[in-house]
Protein backbone atom coordinates (compact mmCIF):
# COMPACT_ATOMS: atom_id res chain seq x y z
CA UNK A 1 0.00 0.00 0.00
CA UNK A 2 1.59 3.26 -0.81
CA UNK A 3 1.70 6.31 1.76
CA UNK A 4 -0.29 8.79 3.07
CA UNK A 5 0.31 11.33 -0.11
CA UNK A 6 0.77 14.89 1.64
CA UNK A 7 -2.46 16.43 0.34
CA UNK A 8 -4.02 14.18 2.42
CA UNK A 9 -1.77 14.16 5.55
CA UNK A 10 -2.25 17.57 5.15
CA UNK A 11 -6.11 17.64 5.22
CA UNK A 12 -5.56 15.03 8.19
CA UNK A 13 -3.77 17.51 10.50
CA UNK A 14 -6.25 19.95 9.95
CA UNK A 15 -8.98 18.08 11.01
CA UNK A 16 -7.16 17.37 13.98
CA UNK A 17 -6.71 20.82 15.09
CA UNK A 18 -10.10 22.11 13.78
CA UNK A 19 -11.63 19.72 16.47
CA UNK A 20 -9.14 20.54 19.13
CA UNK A 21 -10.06 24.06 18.53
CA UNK A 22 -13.71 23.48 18.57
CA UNK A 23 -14.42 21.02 21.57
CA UNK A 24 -17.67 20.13 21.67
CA UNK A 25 -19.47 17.98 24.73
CA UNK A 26 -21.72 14.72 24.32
CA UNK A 27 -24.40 15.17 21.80
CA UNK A 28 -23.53 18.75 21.11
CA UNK A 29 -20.28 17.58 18.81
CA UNK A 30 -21.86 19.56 15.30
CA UNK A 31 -19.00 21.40 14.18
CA UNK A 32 -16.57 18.02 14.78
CA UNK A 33 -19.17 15.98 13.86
CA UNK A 34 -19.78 18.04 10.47
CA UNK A 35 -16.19 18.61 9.99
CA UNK A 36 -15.24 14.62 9.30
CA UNK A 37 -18.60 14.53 7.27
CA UNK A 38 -17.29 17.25 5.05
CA UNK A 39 -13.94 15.40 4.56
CA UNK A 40 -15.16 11.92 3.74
CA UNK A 41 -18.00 13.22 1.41
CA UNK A 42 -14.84 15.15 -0.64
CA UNK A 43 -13.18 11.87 -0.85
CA UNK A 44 -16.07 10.09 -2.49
CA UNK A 45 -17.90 8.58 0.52
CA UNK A 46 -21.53 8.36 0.46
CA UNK A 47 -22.49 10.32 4.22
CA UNK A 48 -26.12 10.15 6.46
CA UNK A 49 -25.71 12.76 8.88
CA UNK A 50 -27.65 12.24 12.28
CA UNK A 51 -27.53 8.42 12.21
CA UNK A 52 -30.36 6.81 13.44
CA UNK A 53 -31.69 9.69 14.87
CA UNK A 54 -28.13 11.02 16.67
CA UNK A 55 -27.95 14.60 15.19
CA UNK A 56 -24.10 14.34 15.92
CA UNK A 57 -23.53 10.26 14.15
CA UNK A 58 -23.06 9.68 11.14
CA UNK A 59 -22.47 6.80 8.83
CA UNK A 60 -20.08 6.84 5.59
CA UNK A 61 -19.65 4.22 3.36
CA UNK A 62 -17.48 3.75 0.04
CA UNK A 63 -18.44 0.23 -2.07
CA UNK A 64 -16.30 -1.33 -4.62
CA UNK A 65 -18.24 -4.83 -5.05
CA UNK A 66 -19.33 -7.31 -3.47
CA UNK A 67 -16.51 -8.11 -0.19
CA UNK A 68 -16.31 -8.15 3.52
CA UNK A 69 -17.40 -5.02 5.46
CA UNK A 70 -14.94 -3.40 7.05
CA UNK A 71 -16.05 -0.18 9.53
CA UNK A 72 -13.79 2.18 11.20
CA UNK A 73 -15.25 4.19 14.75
CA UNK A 74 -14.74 7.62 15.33
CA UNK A 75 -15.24 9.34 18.76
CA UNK A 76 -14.79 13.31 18.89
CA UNK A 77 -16.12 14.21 21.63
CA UNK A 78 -14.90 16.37 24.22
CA UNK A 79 -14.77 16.76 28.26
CA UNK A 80 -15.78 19.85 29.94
CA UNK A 81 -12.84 22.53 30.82
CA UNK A 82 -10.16 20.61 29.58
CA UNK A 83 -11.35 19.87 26.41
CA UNK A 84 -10.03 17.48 24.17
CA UNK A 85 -7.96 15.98 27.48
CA UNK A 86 -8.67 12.32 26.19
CA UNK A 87 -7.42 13.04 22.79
CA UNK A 88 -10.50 12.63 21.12
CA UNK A 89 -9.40 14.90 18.33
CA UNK A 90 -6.72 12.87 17.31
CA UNK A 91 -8.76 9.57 17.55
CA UNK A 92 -11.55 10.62 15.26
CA UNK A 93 -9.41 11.89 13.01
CA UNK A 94 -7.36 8.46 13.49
CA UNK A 95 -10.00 5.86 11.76
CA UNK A 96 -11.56 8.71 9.42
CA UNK A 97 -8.16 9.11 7.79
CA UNK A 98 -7.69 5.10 7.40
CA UNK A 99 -10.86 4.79 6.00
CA UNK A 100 -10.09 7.34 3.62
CA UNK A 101 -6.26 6.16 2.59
CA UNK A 102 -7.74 2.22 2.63
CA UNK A 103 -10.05 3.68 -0.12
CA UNK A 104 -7.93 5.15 -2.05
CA UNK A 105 -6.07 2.21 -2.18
CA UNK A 106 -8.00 -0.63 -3.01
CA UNK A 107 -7.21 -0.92 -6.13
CA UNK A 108 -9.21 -4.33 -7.47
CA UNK A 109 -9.64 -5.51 -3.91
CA UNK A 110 -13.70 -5.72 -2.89
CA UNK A 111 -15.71 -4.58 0.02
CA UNK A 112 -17.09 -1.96 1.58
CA UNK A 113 -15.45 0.87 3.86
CA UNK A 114 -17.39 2.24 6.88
CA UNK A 115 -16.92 4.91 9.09
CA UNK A 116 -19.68 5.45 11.87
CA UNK A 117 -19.42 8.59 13.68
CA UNK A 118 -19.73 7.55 17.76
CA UNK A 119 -20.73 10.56 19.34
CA UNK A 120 -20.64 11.28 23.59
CA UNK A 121 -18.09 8.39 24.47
CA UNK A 122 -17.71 10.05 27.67
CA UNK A 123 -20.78 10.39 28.78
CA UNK A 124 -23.58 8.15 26.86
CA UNK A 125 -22.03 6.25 24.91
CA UNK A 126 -23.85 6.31 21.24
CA UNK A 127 -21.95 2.72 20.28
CA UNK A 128 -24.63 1.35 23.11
CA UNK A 129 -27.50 2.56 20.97
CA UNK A 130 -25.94 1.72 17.52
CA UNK A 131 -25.29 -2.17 18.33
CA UNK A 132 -28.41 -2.06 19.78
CA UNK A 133 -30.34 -1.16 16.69
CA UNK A 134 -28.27 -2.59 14.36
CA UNK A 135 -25.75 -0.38 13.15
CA UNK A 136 -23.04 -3.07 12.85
CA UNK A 137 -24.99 -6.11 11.73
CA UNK A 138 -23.65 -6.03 8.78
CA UNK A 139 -20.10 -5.42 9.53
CA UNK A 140 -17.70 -8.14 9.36
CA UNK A 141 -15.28 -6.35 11.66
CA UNK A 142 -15.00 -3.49 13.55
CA UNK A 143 -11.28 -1.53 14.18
CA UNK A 144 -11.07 1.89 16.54
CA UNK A 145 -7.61 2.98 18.25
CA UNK A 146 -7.03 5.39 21.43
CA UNK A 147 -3.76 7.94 21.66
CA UNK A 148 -1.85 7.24 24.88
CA UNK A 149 1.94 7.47 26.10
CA UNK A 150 2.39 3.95 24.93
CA UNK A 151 1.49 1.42 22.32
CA UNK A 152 -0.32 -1.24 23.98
CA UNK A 153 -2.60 -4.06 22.19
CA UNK A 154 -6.67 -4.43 22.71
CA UNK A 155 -6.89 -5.93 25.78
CA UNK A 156 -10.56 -6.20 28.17
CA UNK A 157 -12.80 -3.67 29.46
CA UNK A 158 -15.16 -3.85 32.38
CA UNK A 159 -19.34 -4.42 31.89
CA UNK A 160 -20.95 -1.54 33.37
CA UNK A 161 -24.31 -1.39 35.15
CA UNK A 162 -25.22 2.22 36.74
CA UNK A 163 -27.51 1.67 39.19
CA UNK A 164 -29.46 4.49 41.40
CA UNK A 165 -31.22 3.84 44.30
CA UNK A 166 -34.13 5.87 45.63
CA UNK A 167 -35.29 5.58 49.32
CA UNK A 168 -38.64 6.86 50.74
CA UNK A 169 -39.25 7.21 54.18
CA UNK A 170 -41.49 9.51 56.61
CA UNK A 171 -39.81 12.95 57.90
CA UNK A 172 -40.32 13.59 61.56
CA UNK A 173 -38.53 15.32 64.49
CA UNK A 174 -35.75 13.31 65.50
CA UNK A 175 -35.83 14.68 69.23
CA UNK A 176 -39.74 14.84 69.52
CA UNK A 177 -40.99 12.04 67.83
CA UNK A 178 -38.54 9.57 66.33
CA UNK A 179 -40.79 6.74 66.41
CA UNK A 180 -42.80 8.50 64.43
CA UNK A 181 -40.14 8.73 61.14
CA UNK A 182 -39.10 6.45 58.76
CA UNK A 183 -35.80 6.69 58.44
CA UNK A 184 -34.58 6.89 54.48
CA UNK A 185 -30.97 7.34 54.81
CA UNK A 186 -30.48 4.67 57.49
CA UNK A 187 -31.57 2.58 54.04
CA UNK A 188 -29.50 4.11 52.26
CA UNK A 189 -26.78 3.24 54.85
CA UNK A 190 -27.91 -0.45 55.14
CA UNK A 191 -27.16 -0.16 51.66
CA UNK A 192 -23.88 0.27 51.41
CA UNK A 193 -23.10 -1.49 54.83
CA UNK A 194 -24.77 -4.73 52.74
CA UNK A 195 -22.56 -3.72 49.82
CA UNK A 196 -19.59 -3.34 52.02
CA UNK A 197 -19.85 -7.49 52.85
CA UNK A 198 -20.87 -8.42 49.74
CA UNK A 199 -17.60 -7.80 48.27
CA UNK A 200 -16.19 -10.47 50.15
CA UNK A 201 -17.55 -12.59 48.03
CA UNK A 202 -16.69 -11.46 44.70
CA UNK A 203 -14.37 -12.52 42.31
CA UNK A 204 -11.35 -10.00 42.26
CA UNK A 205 -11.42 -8.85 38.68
CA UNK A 206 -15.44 -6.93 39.87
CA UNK A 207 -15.87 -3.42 40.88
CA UNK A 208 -18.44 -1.80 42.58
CA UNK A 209 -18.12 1.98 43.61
CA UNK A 210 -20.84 4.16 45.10
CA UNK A 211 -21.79 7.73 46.76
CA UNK A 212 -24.52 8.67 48.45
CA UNK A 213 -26.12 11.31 46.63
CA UNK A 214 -28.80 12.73 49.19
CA UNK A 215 -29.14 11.88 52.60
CA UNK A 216 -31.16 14.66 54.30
CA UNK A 217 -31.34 18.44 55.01
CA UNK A 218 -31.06 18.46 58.90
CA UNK A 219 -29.75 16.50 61.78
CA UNK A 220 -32.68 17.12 63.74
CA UNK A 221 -34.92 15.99 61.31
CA UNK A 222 -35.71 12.37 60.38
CA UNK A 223 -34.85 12.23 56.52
CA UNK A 224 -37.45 11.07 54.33
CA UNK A 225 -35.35 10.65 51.29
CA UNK A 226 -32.28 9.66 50.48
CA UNK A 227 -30.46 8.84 46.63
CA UNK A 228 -27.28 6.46 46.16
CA UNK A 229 -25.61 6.00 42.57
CA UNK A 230 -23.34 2.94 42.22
CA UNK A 231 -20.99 1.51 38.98
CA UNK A 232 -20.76 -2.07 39.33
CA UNK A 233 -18.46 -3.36 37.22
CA UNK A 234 -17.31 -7.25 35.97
CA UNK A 235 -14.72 -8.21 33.23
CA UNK A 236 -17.93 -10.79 31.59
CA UNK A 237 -21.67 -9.81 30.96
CA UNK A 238 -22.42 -13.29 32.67
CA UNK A 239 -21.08 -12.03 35.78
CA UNK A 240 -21.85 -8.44 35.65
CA UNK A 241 -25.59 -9.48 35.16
CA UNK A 242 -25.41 -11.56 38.79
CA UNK A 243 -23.53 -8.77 40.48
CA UNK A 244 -26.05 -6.51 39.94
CA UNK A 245 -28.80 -8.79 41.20
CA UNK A 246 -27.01 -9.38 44.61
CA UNK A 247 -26.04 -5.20 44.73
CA UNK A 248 -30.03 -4.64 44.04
CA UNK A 249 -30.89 -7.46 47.10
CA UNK A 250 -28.54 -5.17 49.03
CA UNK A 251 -30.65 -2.27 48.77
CA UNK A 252 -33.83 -4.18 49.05
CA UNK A 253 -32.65 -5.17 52.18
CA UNK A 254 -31.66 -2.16 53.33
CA UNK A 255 -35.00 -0.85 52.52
CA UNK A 256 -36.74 -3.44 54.05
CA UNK A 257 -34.84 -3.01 57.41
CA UNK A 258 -35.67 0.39 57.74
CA UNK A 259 -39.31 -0.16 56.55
CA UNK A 260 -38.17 2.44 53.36
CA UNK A 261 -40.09 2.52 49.67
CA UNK A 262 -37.10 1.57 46.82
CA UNK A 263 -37.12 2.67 43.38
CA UNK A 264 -34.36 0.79 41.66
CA UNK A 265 -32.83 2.49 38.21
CA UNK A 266 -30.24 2.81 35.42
CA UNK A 267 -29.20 6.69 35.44
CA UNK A 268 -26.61 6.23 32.91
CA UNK A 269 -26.10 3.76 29.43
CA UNK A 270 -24.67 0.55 30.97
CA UNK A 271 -21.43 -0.98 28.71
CA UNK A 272 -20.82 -4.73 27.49
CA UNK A 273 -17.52 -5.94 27.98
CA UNK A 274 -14.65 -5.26 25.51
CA UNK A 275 -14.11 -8.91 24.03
CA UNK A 276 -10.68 -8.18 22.22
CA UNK A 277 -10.28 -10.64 18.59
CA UNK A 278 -6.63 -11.42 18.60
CA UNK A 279 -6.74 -12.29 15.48
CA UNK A 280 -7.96 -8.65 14.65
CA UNK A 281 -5.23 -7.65 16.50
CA UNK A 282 -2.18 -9.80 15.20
CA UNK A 283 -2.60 -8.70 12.30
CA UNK A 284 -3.13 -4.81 13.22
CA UNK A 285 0.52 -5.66 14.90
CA UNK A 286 1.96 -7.14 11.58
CA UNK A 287 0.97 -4.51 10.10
CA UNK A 288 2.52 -1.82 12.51
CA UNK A 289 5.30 -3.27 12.61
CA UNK A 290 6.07 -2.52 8.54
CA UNK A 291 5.46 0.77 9.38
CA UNK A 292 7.69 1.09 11.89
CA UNK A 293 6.11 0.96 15.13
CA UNK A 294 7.71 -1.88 17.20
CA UNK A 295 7.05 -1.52 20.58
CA UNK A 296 4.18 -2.76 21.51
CA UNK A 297 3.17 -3.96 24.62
CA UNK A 298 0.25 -6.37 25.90
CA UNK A 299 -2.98 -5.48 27.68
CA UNK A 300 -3.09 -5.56 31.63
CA UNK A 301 -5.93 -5.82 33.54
CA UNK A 302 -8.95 -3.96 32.98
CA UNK A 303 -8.72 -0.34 34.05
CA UNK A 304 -11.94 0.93 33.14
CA UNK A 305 -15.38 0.54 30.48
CA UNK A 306 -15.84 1.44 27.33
CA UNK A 307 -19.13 1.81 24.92
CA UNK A 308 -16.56 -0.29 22.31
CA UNK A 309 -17.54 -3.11 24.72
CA UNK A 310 -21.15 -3.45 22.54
CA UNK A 311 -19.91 -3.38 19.24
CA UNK A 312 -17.62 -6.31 20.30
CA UNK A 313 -20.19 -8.32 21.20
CA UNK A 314 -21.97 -7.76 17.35
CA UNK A 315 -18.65 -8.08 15.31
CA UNK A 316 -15.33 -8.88 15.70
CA UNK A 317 -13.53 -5.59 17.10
CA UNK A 318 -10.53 -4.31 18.39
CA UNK A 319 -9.52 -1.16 20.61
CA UNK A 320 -6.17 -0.85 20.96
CA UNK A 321 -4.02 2.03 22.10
CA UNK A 322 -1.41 4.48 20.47
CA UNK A 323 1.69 5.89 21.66
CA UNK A 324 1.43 10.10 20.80
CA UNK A 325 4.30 10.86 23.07
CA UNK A 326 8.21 12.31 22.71
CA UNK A 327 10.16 9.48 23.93
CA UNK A 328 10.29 10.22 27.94
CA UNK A 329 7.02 11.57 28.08
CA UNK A 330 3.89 10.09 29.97
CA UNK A 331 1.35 12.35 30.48
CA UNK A 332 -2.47 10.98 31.78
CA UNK A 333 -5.55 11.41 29.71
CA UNK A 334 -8.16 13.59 30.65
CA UNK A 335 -5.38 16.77 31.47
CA UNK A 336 -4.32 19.36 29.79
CA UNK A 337 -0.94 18.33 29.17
CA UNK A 338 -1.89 15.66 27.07
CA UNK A 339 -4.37 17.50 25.24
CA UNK A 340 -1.89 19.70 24.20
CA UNK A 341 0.43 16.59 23.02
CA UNK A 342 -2.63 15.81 20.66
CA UNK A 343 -0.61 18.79 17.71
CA UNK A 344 2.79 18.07 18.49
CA UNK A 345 4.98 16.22 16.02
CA UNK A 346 4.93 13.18 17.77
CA UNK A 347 1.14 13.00 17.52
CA UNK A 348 1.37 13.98 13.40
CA UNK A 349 3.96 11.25 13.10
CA UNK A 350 2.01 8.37 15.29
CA UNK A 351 -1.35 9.63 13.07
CA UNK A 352 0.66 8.89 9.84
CA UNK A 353 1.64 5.42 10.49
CA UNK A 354 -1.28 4.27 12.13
CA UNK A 355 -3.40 5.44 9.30
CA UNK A 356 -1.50 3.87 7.13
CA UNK A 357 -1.28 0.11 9.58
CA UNK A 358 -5.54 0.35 9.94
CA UNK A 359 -5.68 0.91 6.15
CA UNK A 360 -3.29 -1.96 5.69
CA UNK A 361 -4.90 -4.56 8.54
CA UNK A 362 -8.19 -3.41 6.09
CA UNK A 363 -7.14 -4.32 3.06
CA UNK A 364 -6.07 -7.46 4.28
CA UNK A 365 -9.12 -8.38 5.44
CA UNK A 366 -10.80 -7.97 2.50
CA UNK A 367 -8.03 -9.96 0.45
CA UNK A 368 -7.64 -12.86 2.45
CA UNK A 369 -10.67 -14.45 3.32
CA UNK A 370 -9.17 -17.49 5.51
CA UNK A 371 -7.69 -14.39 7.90
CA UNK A 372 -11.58 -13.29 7.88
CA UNK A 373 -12.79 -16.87 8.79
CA UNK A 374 -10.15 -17.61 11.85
CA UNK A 375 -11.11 -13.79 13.28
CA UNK A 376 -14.92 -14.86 12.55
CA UNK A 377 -14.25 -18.31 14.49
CA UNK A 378 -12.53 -16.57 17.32
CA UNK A 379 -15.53 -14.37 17.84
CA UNK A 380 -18.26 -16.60 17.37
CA UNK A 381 -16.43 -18.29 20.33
CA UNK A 382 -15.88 -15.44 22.65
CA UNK A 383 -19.42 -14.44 22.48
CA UNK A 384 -20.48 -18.22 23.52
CA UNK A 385 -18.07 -18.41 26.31
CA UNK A 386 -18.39 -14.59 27.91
């Protein structure tokens, strides 16, 4: 496959700053979201702008005959006051220009080239929606990376259930006439108290986190309502899905010791687990490696979820990480300082040849159609087993 030819690196680096000069929260991305619309309908993609019924998605495709379907994820949204601290900017811009330089490049190869626009990663999570309804059905894989101060390989995310309990009780003096109160935060402690043991019996690799988000106005005054929010996290969906059973019978108890009305809800989009294909990613790794980039490391533990976790469980999908970092350099996502990292030279280099490795791992998809049946195998197998 031949380089990145400079008009296009050029156009690249643009988008990359236009979008780190224009951040742009969940849902409210319209000038990013527009700008990599613009750029893929110049290069002869065929755009729908507010995919199914996102204002900020989108959905690009470019078809030349009948071949595997191969879809790229963009993310571009930002976090409030520091912006594009997660490097958002870069990312989007990341798959956009690999669909774009795969295209141009096909040559006689056969298939179909996706981009879908992902809009509030950081807060929503639009992939949730999108694999709900659909949106990658008919993909046959699905390939997304993140900038960080190292090059590390797709590795596992946590399943995500936010869960918010409500408490009712009965306000009443709590010098004159305690007995005649029911007691809501006292529920709401039970709660966490009943949490608290519970994660004795867990298996190590779950999470589950909580605050208490209202638990009265006055110490003299029995509190009739009290609010709890809790992330309960597992590294399967199996196990995530009992979790959260035993951290709701927590809070029923609670509830039911205190003599407290429960409401029992999901305040945010809950995330599947991130089930990597190593074949996907092998050969995203053979294909960094002609470009240069050989130091690459292997997933730890899982650190955190991810909306990428759904699309994995529709298609075979990978979510690895790249290094946009002077040699030295470490700086966290989510700050400033690596925000700013997003324009430097290191960033435009690591952009280049990762374009170029996602175009490549693309087109070799779409030639060799054994490589498409072993990743297809492995994730027809994952799925079963998770």
């Amino acid at each position: 496959m031949n380089c990145i030819d400079k008009h296009l690196k050029e156009e690249l680096f643009a988008l990359n700053r236009y979008i780190y000069e224009h951040p742009e929260l969940g849902y409210a991305e319209f000038k990013s979201s527009e700008a990599h619309v613009e750029l893929l309908k110049k290069h002869g993609f065929k755009t729908e702008y507010g995919y199914m019924g996102i204002q900020t998605g989108f959905r690009a495709e470019y078809t030349n005959g009948a071949g595997p379907t191969v879809a790229y994820l963009s993310e571009y949204d930002a976090l409030p006051e520091v912006g594009h601290g997660c490097g958002h900017n870069i990312m989007g811009t990341l798959s956009t220009g690999a669909a774009i330089h795969l295209k141009e490049n096909l040559g006689d190869t056969k298939g179909r080239i996706i981009v879908i626009g992902t809009p509030a990663e950081e807060t929503d999570g639009a992939k949730v929606r999108y694999a709900a309804h659909g949106a990658f059905d008919d993909v046959d894989v699905a390939l997304i990376s993140h900038p960080f101060y190292k090059n590390v390989k797709s590795g596992i995310s946590f399943a995500l259930k936010a869960l918010r309990f409500t408490f009712t009780g009965k306000a009443a003096h709590a010098a004159a006439a305690p007995q005649n109160g029911i007691n809501a935060l006292d529920a709401c402690i039970s709660t966490f108290v009943n949490i608290g043991l519970l994660r004795q019996q867990i298996v190590p690799t779950a999470r589950i986190h909580g605050i208490i988000k209202n638990g009265g106005t006055t110490a003299n005054t029995i509190p009739d309502f009290a609010c709890a929010e809790f992330y309960v996290r597992a590294a399967s969906k199996s196990y995530l899905k009992e979790l959260a059973r035993k951290v709701c019978a927590c809070a029923k108890a609670g509830a039911a010791a205190a003599g407290a009305g429960l409401e029992i809800t999901e305040y945010e989009t809950g995330n599947d687990n991130l089930l990597t294909n190593h074949t996907l990613q092998e050969c995203l790794c053979r294909n960094l490696v002609k470009v240069g980039i050989t130091n690459i490391e292997e997933a730890g533990e899982a650190n955190g979820s991810t909306d990428v976790g759904d699309v994995s469980h529709v298609c075979p999908t990978i979510h690895p990480s790249f290094n946009i970092m002077a040699p030295g350099e470490q700086y966290s996502t989510h700050t400033a300082e690596f925000r700013e990292a997003t324009l430097r030279q290191p960033a435009k280099e690591a952009l280049v040849k990762n374009v170029c490795a996602l175009a490549m791992t693309g087109k070799e998809i779409m030639d060799d159609p054994q490589l498409l049946g072993k990743i297809k195998a492995e994730f027809k197998t994952a799925v079963e087993n998770d």
